[in-house]
N, C-alpha and C. Protein backbone atom coordinates (compact mmCIF):
# COMPACT_ATOMS: atom_id res chain seq x y z
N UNK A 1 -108.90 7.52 -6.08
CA UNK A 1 -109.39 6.21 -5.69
C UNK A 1 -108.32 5.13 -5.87
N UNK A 2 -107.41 5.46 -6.88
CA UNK A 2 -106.34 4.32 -7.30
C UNK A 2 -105.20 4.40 -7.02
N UNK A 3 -105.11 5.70 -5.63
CA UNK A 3 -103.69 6.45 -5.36
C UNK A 3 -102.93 6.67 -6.48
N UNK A 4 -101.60 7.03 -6.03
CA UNK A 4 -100.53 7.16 -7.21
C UNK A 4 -100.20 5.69 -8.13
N UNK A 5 -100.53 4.35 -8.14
CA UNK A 5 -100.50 3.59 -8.73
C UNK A 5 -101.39 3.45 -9.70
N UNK A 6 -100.58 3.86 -11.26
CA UNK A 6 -101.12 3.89 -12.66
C UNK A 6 -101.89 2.62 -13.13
N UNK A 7 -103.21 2.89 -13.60
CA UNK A 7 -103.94 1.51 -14.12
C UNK A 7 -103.51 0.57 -14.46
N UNK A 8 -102.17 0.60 -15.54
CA UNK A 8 -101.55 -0.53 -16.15
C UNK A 8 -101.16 -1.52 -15.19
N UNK A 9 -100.43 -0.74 -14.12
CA UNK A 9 -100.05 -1.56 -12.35
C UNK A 9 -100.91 -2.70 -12.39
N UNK A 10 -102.24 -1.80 -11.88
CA UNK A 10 -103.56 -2.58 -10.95
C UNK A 10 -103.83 -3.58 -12.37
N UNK A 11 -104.29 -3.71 -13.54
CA UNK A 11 -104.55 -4.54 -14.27
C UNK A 11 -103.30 -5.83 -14.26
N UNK A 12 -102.15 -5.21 -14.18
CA UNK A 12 -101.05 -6.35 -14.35
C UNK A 12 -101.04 -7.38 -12.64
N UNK A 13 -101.58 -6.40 -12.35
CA UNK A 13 -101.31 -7.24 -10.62
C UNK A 13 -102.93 -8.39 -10.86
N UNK A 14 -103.79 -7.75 -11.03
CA UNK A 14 -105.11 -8.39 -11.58
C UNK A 14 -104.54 -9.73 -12.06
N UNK A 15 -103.94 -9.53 -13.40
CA UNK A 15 -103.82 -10.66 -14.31
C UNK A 15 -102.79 -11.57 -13.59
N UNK A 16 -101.81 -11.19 -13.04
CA UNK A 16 -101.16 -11.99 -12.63
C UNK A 16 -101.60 -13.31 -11.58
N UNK A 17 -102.96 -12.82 -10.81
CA UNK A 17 -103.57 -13.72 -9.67
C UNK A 17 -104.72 -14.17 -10.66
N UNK A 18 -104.80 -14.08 -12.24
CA UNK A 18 -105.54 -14.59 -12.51
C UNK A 18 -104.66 -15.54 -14.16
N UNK A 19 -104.07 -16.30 -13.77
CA UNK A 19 -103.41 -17.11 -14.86
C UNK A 19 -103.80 -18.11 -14.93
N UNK A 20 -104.63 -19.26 -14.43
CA UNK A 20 -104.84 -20.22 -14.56
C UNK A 20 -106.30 -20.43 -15.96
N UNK A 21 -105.95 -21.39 -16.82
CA UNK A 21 -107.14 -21.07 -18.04
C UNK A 21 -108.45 -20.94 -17.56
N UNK A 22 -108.70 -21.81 -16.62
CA UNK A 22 -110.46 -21.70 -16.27
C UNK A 22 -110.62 -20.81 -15.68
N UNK A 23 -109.90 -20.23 -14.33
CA UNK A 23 -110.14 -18.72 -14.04
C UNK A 23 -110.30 -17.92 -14.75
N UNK A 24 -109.07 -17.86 -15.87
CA UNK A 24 -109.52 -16.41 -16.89
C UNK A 24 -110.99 -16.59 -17.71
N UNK A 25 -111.62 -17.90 -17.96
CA UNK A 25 -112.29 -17.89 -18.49
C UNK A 25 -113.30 -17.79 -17.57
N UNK A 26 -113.82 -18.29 -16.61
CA UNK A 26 -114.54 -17.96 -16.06
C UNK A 26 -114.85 -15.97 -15.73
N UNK A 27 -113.87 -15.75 -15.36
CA UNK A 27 -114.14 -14.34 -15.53
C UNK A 27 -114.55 -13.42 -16.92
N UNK A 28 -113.76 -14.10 -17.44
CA UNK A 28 -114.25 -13.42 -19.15
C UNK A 28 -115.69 -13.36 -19.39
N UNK A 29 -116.29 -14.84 -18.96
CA UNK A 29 -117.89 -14.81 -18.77
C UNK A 29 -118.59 -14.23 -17.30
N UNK A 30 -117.77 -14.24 -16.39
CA UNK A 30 -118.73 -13.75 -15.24
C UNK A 30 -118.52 -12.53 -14.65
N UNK A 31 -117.46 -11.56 -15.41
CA UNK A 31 -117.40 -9.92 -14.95
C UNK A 31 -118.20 -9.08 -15.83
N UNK A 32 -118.57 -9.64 -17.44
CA UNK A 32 -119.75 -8.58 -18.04
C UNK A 32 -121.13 -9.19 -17.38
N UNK A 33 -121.34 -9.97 -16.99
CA UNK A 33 -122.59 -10.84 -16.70
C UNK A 33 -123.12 -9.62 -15.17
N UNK A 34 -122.13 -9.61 -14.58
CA UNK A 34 -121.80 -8.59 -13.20
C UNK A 34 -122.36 -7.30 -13.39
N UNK A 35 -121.36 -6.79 -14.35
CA UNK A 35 -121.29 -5.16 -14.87
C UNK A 35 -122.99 -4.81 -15.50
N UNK A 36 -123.37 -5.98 -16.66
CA UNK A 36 -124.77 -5.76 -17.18
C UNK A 36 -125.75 -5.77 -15.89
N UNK A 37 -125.94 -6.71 -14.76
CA UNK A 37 -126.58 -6.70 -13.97
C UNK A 37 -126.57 -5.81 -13.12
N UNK A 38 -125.72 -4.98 -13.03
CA UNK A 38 -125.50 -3.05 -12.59
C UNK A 38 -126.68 -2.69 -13.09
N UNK A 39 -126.21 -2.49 -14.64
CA UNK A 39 -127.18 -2.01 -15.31
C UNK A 39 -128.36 -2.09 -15.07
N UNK A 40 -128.55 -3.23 -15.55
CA UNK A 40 -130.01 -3.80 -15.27
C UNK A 40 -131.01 -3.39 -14.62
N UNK A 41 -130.42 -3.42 -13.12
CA UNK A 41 -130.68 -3.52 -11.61
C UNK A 41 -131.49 -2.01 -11.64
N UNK A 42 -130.58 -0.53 -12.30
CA UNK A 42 -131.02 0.64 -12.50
C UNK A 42 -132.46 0.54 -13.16
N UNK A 43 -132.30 -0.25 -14.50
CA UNK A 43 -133.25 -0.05 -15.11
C UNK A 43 -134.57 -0.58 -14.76
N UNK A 44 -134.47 -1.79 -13.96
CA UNK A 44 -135.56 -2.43 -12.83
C UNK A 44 -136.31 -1.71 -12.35
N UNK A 45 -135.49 -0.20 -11.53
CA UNK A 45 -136.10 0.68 -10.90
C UNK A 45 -137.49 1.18 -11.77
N UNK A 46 -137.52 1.02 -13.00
CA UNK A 46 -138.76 2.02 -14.07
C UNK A 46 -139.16 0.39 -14.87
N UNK A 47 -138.81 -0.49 -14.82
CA UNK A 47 -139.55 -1.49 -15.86
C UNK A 47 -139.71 -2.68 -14.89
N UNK A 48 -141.19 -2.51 -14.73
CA UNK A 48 -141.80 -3.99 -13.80
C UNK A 48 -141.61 -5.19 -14.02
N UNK A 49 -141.25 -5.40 -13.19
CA UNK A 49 -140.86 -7.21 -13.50
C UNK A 49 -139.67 -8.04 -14.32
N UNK A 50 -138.44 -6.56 -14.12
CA UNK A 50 -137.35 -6.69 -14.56
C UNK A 50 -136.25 -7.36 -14.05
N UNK A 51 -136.04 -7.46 -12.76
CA UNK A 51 -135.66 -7.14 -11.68
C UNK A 51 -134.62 -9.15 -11.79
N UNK A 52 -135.58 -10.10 -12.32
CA UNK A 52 -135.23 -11.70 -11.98
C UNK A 52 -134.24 -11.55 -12.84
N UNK A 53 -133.99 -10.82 -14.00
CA UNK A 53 -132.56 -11.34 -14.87
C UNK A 53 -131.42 -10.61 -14.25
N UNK A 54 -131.71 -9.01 -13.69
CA UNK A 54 -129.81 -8.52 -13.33
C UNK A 54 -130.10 -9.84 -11.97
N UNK A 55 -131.00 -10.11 -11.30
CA UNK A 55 -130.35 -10.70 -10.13
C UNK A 55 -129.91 -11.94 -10.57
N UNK A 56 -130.07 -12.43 -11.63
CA UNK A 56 -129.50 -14.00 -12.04
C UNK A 56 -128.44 -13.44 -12.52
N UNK A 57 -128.29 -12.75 -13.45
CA UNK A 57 -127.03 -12.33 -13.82
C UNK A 57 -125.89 -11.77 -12.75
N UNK A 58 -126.30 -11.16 -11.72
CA UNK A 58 -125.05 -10.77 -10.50
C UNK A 58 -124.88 -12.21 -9.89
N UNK A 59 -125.80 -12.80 -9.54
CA UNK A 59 -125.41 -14.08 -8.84
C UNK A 59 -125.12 -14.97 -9.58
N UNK A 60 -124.98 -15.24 -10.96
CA UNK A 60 -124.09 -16.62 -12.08
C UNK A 60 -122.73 -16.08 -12.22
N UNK A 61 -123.00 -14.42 -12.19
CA UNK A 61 -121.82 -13.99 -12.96
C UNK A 61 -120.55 -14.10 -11.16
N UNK A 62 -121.19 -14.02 -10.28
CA UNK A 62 -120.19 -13.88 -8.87
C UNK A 62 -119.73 -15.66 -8.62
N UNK A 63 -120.54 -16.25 -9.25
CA UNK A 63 -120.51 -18.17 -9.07
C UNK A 63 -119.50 -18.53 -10.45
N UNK A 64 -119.19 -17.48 -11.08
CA UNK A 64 -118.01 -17.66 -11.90
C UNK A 64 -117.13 -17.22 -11.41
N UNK A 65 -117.05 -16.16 -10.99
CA UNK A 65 -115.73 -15.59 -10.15
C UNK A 65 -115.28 -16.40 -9.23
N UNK A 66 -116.43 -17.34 -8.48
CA UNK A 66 -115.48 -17.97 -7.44
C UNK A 66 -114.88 -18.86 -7.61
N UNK A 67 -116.05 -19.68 -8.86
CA UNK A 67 -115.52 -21.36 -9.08
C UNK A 67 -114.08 -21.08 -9.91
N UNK A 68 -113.39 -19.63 -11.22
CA UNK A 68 -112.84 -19.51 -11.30
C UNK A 68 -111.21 -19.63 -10.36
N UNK A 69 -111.23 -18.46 -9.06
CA UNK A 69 -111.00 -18.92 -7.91
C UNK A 69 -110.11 -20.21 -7.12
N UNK A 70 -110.84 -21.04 -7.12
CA UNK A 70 -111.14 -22.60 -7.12
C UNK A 70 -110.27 -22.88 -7.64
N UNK A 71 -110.10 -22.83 -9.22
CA UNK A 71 -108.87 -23.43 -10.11
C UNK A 71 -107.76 -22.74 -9.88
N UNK A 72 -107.56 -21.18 -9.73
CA UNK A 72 -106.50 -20.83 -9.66
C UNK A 72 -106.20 -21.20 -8.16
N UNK A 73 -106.84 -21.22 -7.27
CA UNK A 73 -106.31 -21.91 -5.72
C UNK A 73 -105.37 -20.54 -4.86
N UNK A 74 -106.33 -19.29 -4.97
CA UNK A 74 -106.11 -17.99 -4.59
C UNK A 74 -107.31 -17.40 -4.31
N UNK A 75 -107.40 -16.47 -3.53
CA UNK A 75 -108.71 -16.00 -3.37
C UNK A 75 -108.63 -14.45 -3.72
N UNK A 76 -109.58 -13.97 -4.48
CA UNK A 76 -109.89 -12.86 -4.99
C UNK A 76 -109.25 -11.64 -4.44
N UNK A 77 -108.52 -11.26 -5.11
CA UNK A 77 -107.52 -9.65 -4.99
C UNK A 77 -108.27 -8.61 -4.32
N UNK A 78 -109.70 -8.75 -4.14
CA UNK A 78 -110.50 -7.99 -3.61
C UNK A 78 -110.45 -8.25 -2.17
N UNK A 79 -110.60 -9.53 -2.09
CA UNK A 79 -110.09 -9.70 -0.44
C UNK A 79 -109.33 -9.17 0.12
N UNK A 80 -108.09 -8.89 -0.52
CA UNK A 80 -106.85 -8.11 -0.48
C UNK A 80 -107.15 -6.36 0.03
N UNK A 81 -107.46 -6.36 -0.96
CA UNK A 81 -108.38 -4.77 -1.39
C UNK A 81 -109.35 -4.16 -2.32
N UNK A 82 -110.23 -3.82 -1.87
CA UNK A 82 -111.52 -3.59 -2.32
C UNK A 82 -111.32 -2.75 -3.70
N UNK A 83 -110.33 -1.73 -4.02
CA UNK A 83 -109.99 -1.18 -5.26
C UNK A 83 -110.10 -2.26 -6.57
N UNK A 84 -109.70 -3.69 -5.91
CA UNK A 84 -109.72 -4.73 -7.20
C UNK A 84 -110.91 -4.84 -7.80
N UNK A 85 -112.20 -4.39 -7.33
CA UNK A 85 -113.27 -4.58 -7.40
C UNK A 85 -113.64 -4.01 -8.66
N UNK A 86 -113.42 -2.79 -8.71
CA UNK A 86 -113.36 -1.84 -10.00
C UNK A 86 -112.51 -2.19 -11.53
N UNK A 87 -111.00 -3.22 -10.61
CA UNK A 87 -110.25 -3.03 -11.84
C UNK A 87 -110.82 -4.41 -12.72
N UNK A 88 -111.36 -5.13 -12.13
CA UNK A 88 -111.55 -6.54 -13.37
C UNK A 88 -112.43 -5.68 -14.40
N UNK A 89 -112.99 -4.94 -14.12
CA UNK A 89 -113.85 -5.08 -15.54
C UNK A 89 -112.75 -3.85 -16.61
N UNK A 90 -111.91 -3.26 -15.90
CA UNK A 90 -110.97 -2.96 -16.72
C UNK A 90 -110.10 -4.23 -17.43
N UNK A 91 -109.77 -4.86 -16.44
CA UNK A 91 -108.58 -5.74 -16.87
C UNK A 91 -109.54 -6.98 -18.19
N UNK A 92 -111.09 -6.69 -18.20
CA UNK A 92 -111.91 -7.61 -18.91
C UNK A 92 -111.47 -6.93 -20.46
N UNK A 93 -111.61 -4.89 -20.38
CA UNK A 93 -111.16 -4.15 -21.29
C UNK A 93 -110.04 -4.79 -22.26
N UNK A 94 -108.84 -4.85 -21.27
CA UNK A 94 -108.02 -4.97 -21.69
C UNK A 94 -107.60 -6.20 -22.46
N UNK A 95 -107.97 -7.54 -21.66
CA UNK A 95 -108.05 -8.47 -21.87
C UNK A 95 -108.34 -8.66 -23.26
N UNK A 96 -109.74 -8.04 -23.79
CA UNK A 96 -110.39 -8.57 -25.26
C UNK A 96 -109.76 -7.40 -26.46
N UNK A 97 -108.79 -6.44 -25.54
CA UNK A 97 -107.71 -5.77 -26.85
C UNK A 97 -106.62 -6.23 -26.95
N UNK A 98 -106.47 -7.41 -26.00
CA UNK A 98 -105.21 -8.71 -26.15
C UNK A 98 -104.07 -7.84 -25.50
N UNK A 99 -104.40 -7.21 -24.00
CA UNK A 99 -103.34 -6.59 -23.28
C UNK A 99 -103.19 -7.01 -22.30
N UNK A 100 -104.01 -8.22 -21.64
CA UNK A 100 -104.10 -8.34 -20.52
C UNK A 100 -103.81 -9.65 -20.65
């Protein structure tokens, strides 16, 4: 899925389109907000009336990504290529073990 280009790559290319402070922060808060609302979304399927928090959570957590965006004055690496899609919540990994 990530061809021959090693994770460390795709995270450093990540971080690099994401340097500006409010971008990173915005993402810091709006890629687990994303990832939980995955979750969620599964677990919706078996618990009634679950369903209003992953969808608030995918849609606050994507209204961080953009307004992030915004400040850095670039548009999402995913636009680029869809592989980026996968790596933020790595590069989120990395980020909070102070590698990113």
């Amino acid at each position: 899925m990530f061809g021959n280009k090693p994770m460390n790559e795709w995270i450093a290319q990540y971080a690099q389109s994401h340097q500006h402070p409010v971008n990173r922060l915005c993402h810091t808060l709006g890629i687990p907000m994303i990832a939980i609302s995955v979750v969620l979304f599964a677990a919706a399927i078996f618990v009634e009336g679950l369903w209003p928090l992953p969808l608030a959570l995918f849609v606050i957590g994507w209204i961080f990504q953009f307004v992030g965006h915004y400040y850095e004055g670039k548009p999402p690496e995913f636009f680029h290529d869809w592989r980026f899609l996968f790596v933020g919540l790595r590069w989120w990994f990395a980020k909070l073990k102070g590698q990113a």
